[in-house]
Every structure is written in structure tokens, then in C-alpha cells.
PDB file of N, CA and C in Angstrom:
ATOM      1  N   UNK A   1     119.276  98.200  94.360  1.00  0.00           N
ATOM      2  CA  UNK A   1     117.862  98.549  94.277  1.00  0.00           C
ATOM      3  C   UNK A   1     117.022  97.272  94.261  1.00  0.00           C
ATOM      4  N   UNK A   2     116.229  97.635  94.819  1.00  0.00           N
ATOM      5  CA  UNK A   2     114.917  95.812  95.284  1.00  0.00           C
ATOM      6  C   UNK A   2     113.316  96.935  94.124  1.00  0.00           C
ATOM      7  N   UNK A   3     112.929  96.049  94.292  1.00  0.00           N
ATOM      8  CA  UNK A   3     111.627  96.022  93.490  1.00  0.00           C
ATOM      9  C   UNK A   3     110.747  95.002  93.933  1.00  0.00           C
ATOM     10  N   UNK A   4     109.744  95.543  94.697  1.00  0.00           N
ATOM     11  CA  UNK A   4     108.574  94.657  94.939  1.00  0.00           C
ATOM     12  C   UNK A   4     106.904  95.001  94.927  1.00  0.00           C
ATOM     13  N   UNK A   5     106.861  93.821  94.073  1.00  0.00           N
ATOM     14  CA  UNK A   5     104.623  93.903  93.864  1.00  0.00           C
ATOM     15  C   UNK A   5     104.050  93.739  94.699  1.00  0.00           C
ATOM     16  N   UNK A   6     103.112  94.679  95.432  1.00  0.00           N
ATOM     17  CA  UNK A   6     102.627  94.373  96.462  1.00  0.00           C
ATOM     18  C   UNK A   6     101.007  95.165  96.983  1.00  0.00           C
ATOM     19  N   UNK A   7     100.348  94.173  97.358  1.00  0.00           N
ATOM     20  CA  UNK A   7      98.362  94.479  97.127  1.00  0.00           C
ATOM     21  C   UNK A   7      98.211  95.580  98.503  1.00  0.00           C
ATOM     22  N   UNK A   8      99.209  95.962  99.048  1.00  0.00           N
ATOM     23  CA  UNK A   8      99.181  96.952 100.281  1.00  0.00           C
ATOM     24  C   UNK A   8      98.370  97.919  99.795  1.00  0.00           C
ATOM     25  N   UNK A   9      97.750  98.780 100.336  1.00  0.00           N
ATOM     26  CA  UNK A   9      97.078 100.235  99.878  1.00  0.00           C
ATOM     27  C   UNK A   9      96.369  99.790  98.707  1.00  0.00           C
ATOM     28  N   UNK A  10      95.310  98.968  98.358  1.00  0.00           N
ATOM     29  CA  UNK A  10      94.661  98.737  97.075  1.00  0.00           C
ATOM     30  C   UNK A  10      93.102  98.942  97.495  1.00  0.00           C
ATOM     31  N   UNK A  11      92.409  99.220  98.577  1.00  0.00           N
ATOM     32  CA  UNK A  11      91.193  99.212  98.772  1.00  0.00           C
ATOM     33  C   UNK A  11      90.635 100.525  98.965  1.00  0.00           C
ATOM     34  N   UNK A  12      90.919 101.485  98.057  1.00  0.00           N
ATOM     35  CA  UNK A  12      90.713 103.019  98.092  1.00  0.00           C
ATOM     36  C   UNK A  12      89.517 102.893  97.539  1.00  0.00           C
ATOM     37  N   UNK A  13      88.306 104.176  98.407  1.00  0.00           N
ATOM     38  CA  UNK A  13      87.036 104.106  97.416  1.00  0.00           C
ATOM     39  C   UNK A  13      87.316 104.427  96.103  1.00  0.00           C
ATOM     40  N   UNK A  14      86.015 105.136  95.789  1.00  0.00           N
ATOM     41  CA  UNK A  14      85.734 106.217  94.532  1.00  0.00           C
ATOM     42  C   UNK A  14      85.817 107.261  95.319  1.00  0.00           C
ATOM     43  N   UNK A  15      86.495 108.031  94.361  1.00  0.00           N
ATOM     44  CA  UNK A  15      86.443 109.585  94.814  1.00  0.00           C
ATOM     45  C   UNK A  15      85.091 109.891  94.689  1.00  0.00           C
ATOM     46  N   UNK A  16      84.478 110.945  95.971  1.00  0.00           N
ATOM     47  CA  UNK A  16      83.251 111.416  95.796  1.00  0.00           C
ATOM     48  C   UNK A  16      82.745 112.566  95.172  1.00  0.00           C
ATOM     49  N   UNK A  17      83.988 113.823  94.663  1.00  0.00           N
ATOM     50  CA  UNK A  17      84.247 114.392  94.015  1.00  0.00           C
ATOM     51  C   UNK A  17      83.151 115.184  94.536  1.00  0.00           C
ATOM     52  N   UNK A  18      83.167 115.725  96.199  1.00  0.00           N
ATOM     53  CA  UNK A  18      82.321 116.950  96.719  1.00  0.00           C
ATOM     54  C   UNK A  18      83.698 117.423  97.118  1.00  0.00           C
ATOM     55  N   UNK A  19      82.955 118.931  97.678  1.00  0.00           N
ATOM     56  CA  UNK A  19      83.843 119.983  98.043  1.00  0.00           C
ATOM     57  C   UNK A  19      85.470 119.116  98.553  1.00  0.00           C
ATOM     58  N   UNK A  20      85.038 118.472  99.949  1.00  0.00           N
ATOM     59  CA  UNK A  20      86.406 117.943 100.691  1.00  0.00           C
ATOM     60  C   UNK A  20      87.493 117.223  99.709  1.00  0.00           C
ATOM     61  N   UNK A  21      86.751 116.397  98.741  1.00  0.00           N
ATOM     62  CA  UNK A  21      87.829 115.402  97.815  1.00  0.00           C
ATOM     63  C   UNK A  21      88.308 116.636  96.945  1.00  0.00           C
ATOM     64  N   UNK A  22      87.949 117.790  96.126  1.00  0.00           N
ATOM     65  CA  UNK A  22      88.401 118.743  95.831  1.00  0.00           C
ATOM     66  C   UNK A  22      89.509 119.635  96.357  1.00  0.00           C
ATOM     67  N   UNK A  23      89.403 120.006  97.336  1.00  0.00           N
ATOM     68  CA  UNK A  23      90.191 120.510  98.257  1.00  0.00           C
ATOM     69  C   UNK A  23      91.299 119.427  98.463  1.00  0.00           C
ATOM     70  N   UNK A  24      91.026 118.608  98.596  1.00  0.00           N
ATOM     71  CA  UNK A  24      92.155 117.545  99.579  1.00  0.00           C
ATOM     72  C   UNK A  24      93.031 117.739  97.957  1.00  0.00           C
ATOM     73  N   UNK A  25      92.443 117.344  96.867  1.00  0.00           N
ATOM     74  CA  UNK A  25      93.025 117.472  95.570  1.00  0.00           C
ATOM     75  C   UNK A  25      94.040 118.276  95.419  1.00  0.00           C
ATOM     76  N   UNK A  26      93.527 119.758  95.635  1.00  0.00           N
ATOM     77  CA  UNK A  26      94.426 120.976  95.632  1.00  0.00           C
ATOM     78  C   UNK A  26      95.529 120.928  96.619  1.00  0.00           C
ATOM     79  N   UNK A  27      95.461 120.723  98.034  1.00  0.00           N
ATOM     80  CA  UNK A  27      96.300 121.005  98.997  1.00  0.00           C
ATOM     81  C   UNK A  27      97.128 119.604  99.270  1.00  0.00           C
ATOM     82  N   UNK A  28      96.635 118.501  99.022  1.00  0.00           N
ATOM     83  CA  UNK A  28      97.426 117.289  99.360  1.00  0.00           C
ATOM     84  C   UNK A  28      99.195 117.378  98.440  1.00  0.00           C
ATOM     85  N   UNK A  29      99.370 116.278  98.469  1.00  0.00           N
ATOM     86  CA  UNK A  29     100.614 115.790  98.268  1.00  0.00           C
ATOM     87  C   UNK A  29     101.059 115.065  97.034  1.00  0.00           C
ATOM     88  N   UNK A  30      99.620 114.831  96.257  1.00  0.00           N
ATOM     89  CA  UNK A  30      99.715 113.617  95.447  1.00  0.00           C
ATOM     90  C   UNK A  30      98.227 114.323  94.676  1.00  0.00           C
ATOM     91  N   UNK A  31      98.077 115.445  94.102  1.00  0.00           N
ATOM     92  CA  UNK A  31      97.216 115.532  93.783  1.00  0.00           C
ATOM     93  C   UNK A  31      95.882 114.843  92.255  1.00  0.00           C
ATOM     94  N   UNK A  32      97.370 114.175  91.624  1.00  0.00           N
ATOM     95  CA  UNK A  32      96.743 113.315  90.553  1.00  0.00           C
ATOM     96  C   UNK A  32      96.747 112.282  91.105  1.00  0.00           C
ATOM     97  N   UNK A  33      97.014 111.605  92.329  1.00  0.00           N
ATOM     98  CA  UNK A  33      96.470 110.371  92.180  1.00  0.00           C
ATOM     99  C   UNK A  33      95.264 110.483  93.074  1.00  0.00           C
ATOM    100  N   UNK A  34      94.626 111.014  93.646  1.00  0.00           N
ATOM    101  CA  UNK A  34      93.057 110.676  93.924  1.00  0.00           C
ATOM    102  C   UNK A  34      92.345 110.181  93.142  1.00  0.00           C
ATOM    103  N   UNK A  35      92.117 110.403  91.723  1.00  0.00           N
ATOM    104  CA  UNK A  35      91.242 110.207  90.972  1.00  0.00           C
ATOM    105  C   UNK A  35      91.033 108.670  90.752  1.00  0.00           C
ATOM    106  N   UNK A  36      92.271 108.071  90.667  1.00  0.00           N
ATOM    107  CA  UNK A  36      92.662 107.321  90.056  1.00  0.00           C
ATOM    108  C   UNK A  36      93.177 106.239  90.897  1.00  0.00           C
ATOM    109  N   UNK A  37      93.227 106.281  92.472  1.00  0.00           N
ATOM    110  CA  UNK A  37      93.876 105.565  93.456  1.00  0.00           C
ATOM    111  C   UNK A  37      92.806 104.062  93.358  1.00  0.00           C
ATOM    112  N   UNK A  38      91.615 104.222  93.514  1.00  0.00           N
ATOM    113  CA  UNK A  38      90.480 103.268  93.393  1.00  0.00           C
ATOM    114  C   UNK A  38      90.901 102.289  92.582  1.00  0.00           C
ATOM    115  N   UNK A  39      91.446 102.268  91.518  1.00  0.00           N
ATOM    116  CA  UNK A  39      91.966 101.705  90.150  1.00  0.00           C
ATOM    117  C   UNK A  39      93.266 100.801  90.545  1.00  0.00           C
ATOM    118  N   UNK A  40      93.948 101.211  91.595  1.00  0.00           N
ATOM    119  CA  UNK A  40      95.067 100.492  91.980  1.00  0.00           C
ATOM    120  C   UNK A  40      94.649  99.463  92.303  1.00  0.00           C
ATOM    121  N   UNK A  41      95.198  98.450  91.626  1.00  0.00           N
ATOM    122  CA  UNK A  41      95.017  96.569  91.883  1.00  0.00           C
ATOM    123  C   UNK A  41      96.323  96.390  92.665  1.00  0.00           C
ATOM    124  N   UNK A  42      97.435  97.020  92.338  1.00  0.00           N
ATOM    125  CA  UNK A  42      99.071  96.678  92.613  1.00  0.00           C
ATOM    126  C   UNK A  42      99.754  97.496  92.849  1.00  0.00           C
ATOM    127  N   UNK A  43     100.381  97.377  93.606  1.00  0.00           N
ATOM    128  CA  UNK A  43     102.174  98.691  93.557  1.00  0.00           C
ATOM    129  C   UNK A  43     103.236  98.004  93.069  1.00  0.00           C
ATOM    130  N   UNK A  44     103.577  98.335  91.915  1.00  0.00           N
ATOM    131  CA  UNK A  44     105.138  98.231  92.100  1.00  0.00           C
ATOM    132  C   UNK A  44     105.942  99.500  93.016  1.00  0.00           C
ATOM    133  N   UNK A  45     106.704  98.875  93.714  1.00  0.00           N
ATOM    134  CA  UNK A  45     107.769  99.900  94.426  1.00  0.00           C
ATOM    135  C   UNK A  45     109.285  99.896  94.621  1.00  0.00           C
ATOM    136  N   UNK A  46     109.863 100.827  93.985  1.00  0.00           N
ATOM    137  CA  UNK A  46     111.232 100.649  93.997  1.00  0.00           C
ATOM    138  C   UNK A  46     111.859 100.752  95.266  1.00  0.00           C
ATOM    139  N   UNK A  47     112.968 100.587  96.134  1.00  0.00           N
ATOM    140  CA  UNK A  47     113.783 100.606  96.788  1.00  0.00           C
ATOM    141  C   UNK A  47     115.276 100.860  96.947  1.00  0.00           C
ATOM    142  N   UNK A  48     115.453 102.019  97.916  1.00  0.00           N
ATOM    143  CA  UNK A  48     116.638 102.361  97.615  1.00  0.00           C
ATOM    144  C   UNK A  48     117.916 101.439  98.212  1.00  0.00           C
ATOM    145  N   UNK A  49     119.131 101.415  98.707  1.00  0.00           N
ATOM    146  CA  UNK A  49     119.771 100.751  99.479  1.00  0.00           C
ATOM    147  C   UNK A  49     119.724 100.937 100.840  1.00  0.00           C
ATOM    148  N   UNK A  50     119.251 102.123 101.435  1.00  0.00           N
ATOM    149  CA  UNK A  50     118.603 101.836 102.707  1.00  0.00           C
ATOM    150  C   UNK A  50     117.704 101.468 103.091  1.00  0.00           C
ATOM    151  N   UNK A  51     116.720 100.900 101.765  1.00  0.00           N
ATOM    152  CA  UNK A  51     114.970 100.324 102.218  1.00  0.00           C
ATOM    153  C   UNK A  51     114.245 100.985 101.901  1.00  0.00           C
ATOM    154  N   UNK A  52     114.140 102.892 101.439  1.00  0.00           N
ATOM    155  CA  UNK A  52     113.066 104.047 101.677  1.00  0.00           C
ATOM    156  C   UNK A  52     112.715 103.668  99.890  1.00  0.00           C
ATOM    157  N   UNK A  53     111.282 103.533 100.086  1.00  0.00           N
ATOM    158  CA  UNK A  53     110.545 103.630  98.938  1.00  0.00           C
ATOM    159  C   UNK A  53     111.433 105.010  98.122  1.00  0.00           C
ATOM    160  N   UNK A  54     111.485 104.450  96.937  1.00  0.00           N
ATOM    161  CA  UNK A  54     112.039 106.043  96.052  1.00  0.00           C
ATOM    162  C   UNK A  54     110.636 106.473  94.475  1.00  0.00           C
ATOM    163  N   UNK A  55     110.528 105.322  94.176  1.00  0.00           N
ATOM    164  CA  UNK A  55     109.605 105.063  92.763  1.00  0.00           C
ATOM    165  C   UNK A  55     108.548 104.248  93.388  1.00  0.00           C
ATOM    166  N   UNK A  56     107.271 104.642  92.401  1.00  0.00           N
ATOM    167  CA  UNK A  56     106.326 103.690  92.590  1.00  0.00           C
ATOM    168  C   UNK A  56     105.855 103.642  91.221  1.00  0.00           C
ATOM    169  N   UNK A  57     104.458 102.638  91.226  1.00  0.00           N
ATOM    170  CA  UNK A  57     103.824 102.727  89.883  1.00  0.00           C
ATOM    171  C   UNK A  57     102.775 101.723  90.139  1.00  0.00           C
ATOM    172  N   UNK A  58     101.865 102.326  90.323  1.00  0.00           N
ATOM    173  CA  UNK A  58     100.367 101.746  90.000  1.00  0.00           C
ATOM    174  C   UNK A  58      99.843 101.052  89.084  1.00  0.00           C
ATOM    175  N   UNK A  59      99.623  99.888  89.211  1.00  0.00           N
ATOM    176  CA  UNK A  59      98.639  98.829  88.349  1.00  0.00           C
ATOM    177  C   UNK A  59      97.206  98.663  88.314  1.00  0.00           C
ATOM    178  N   UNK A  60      96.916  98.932  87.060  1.00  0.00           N
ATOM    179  CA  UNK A  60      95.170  98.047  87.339  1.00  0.00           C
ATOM    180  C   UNK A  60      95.480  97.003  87.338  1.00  0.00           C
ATOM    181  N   UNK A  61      93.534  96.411  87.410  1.00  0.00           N
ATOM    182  CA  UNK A  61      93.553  94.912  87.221  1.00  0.00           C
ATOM    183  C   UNK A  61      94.102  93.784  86.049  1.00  0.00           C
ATOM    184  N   UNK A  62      94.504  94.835  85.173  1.00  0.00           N
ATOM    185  CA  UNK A  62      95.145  94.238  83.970  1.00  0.00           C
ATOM    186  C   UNK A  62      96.224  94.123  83.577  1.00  0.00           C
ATOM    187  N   UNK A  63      97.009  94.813  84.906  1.00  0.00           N
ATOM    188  CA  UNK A  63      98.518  95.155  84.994  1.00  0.00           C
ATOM    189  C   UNK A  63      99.124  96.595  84.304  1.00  0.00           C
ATOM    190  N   UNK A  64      98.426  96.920  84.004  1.00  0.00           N
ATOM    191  CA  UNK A  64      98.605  98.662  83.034  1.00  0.00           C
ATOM    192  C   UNK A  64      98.788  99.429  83.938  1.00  0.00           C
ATOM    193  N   UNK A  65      99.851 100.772  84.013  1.00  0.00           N
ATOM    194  CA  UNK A  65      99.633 101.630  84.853  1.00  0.00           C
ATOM    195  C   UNK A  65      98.684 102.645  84.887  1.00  0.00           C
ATOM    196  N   UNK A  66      98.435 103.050  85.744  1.00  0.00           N
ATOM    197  CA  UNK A  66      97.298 104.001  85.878  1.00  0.00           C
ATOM    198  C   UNK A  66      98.135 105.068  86.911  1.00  0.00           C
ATOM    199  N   UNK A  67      98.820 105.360  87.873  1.00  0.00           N
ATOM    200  CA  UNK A  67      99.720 106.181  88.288  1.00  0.00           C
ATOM    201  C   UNK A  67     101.454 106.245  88.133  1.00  0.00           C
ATOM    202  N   UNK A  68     101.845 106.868  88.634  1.00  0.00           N
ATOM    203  CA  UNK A  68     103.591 106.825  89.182  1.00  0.00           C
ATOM    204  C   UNK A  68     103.843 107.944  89.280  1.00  0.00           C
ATOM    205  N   UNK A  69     104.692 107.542  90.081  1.00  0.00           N
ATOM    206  CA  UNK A  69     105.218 109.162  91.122  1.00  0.00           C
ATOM    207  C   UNK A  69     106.508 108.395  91.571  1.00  0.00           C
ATOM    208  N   UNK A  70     107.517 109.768  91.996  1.00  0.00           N
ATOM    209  CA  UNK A  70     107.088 110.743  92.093  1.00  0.00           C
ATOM    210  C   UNK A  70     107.339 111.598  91.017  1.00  0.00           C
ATOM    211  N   UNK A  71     106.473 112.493  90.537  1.00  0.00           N
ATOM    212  CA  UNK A  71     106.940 113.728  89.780  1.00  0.00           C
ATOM    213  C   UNK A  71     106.742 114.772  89.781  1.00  0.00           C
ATOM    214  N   UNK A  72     106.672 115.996  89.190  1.00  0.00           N
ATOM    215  CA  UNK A  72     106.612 117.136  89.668  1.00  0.00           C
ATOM    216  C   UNK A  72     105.463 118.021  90.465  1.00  0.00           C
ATOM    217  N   UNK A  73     104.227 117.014  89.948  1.00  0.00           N
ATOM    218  CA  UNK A  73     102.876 117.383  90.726  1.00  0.00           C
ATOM    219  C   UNK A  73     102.693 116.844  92.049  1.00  0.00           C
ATOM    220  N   UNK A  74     103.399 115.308  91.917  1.00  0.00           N
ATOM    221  CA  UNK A  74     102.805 114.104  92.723  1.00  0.00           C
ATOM    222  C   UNK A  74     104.600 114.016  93.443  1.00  0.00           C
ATOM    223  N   UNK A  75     104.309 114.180  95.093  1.00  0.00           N
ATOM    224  CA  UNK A  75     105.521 113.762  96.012  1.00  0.00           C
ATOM    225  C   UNK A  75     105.582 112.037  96.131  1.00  0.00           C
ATOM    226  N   UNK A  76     104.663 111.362  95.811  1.00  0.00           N
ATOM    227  CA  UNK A  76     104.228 109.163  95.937  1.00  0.00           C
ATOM    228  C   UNK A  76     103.894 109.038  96.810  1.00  0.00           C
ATOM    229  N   UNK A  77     103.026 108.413  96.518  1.00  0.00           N
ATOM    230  CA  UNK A  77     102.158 108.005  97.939  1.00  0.00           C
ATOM    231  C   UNK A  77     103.268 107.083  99.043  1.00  0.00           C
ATOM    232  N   UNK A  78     104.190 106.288  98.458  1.00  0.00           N
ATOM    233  CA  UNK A  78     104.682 105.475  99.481  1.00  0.00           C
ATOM    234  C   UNK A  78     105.937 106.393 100.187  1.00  0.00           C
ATOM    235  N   UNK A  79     106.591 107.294  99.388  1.00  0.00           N
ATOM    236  CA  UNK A  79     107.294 107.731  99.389  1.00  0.00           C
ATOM    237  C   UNK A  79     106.736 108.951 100.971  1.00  0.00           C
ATOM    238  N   UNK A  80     105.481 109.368 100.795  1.00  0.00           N
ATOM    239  CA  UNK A  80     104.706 110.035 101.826  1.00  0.00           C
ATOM    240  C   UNK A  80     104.039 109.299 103.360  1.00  0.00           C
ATOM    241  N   UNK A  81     104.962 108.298 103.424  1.00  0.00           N
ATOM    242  CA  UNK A  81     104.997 107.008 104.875  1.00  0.00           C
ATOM    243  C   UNK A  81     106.395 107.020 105.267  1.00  0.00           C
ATOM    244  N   UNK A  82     106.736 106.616 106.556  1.00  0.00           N
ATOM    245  CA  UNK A  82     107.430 106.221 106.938  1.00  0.00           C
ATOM    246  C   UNK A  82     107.637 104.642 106.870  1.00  0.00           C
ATOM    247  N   UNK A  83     106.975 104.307 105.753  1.00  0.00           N
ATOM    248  CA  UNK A  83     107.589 102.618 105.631  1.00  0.00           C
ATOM    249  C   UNK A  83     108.682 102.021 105.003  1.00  0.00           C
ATOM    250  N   UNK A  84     109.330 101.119 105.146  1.00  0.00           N
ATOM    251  CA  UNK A  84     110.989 100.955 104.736  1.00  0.00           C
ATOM    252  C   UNK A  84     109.769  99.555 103.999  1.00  0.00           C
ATOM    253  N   UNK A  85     111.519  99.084 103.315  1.00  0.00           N
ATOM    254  CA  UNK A  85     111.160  97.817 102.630  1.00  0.00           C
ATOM    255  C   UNK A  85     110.995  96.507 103.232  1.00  0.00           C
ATOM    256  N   UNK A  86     111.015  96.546 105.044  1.00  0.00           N
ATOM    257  CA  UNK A  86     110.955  95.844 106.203  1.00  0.00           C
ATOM    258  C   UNK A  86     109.481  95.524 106.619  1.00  0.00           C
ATOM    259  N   UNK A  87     108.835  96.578 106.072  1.00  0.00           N
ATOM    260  CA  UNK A  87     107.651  96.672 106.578  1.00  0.00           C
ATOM    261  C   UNK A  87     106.666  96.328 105.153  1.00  0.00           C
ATOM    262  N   UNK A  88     106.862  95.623 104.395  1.00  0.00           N
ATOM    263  CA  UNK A  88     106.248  95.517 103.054  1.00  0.00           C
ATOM    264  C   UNK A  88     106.308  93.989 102.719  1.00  0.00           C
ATOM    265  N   UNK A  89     104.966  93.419 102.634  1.00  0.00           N
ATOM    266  CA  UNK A  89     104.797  92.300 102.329  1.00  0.00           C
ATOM    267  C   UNK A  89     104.703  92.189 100.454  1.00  0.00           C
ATOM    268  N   UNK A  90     104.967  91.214 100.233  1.00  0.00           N
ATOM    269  CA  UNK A  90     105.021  90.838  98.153  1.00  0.00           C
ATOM    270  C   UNK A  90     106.471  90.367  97.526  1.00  0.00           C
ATOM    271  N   UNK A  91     106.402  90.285  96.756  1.00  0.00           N
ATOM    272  CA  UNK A  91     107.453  89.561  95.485  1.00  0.00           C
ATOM    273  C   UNK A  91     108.042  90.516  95.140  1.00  0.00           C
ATOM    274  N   UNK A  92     109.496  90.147  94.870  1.00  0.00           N
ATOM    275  CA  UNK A  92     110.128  90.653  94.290  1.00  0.00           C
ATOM    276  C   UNK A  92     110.313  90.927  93.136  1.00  0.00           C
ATOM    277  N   UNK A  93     110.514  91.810  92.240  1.00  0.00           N
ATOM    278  CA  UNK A  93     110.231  91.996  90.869  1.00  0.00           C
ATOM    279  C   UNK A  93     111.189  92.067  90.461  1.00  0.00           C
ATOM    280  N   UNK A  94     111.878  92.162  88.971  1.00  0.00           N
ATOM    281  CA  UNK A  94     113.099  92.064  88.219  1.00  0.00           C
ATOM    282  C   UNK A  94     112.869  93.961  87.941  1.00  0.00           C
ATOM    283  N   UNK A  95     114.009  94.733  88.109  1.00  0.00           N
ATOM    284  CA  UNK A  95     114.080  95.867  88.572  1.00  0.00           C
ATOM    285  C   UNK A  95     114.264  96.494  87.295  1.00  0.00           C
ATOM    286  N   UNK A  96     114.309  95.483  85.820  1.00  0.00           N
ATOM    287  CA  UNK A  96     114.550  96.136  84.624  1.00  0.00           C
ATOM    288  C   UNK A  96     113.037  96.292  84.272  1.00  0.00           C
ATOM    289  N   UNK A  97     112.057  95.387  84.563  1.00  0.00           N
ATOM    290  CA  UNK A  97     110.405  95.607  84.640  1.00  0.00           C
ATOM    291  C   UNK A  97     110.049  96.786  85.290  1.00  0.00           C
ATOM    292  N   UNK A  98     110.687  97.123  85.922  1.00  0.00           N
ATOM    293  CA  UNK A  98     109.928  98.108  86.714  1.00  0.00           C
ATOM    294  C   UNK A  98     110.645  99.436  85.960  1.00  0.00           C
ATOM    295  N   UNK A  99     111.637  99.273  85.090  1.00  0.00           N
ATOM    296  CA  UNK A  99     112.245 100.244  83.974  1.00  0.00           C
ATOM    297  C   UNK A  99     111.677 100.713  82.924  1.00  0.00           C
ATOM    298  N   UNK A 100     111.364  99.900  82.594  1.00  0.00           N
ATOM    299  CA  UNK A 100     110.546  99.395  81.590  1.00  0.00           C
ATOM    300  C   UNK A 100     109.016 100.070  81.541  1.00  0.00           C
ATOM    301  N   UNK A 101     108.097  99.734  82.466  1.00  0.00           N
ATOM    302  CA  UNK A 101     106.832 100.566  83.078  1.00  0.00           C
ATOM    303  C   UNK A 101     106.818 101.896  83.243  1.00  0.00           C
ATOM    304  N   UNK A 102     108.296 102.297  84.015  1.00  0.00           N
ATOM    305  CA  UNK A 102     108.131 103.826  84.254  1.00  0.00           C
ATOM    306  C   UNK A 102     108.602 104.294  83.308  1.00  0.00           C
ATOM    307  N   UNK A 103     109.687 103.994  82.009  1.00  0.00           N
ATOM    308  CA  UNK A 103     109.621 104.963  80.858  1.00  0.00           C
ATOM    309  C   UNK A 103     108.184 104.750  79.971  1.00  0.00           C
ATOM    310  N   UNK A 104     107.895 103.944  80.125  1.00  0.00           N
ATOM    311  CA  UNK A 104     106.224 104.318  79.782  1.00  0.00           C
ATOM    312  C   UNK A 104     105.329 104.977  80.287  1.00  0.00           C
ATOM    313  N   UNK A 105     105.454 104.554  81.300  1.00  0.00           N
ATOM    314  CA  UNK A 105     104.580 105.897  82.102  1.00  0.00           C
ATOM    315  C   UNK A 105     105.016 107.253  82.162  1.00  0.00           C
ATOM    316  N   UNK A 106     106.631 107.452  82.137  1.00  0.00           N
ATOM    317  CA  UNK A 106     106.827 109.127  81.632  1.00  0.00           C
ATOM    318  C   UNK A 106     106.365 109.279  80.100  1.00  0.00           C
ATOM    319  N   UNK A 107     106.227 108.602  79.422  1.00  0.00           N
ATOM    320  CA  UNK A 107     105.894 108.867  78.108  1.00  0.00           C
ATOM    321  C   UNK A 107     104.285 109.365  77.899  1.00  0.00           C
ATOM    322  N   UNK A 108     103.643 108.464  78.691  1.00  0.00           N
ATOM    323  CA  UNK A 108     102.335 108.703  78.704  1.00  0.00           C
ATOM    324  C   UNK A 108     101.707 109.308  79.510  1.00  0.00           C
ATOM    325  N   UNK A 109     102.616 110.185  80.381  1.00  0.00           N
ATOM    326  CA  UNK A 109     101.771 110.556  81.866  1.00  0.00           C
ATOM    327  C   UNK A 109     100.779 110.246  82.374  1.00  0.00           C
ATOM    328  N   UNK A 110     101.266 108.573  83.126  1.00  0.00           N
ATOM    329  CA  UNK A 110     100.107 108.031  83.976  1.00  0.00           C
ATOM    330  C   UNK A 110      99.553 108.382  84.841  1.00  0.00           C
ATOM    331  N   UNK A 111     100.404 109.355  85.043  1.00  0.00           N
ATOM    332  CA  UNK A 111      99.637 110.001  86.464  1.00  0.00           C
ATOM    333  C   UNK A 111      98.182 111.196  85.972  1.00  0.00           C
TER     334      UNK A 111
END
């Protein structure tokens, strides 16, 4: 398993929170993270041994999570691309950090 931080997908507006961002809410894929995508400074993203994103976890600017997926509401946003770990620019992270974050974030449901 690889683990890497990376500023990809970080320039999401504000949700505008009319009818369409509502809807997209209900029917999308990832429905808790709209709210909250804007807030993403960082991804951590796990990797499986073939490359396919499996875990993620959203950072603010302060390094705190503010999402992770996937779980039972939320399918992950990276996980919802066809991008391998080939196609992903950033650092590699120590994969017990990224352990570490997501039993916190199941604890606290960041999402």
C-alpha cells in the first residue's frame, strides 16, 4: 500500500446550496462531501497494489480532516475516477499516518 498528499482536486467553490447543488446532493455519489469539498486544502490517498485509489481523507488548511470516504453514504471522490497512482502528482506519506487519521475520522464522522 503507497500513501500520497496531494493539492489535486483542491479548488472546489462554495456550495450554492440552490435547487441543482441539492439535488446533485441527493442523487450523486458522495453526498456528504459537497458541503465540505471547498474546505479541502489536501488529499491524503491510499493505494492499493495495483495503483486504484481505495481510501481517501480530506485536509483543511490546518491539516484536520474534514472528509473520508469511502463509507456507507459516500462511494470517494477519487475512488469515483479512473485515476491510478500513475497519474497523481505529491509525496509520499508514511501509511501508519494515514491510519492514524482515518480511525479518527471513523470516530468522528468526518464526513
Amino acid at each position: 500500500m503507497k500513501v500520497l498528499r496531494t493539492r489535486l482536486a483542491t479548488d472546489w467553490p462554495a456550495p450554492k446550496n440552490d435547487l441543482v447543488d441539492k439535488l446533485l446532493r441527493k442523487i450523486g455519489s458522495n453526498p456528504d462531501y459537497q458541503p465540505v469539498l471547498q474546505r479541502v486544502s489536501e488529499w491524503l490517498v491510499e493505494f492499493d497494489s495495483s495503483g486504484l485509489p481505495g481510501r481517501e481523507i480530506g485536509l483543511d488548511s490546518d491539516g484536520k480532516p474534514v472528509l473520508s470516504g469511502p463509507d456507507d453514504r459516500n462511494y470517494g471522490f477519487w475512488l469515483d475516477t479512473n485515476m491510478t497512482l500513475s497519474d497523481f502528482i505529491g509525496e509520499e506519506v508514511d501509511p501508519s499516518y494515514f491510519d492514524t487519521l482515518w480511525v479518527r475520522c471513523r470516530g468522528q464522522n468526518a464526513t
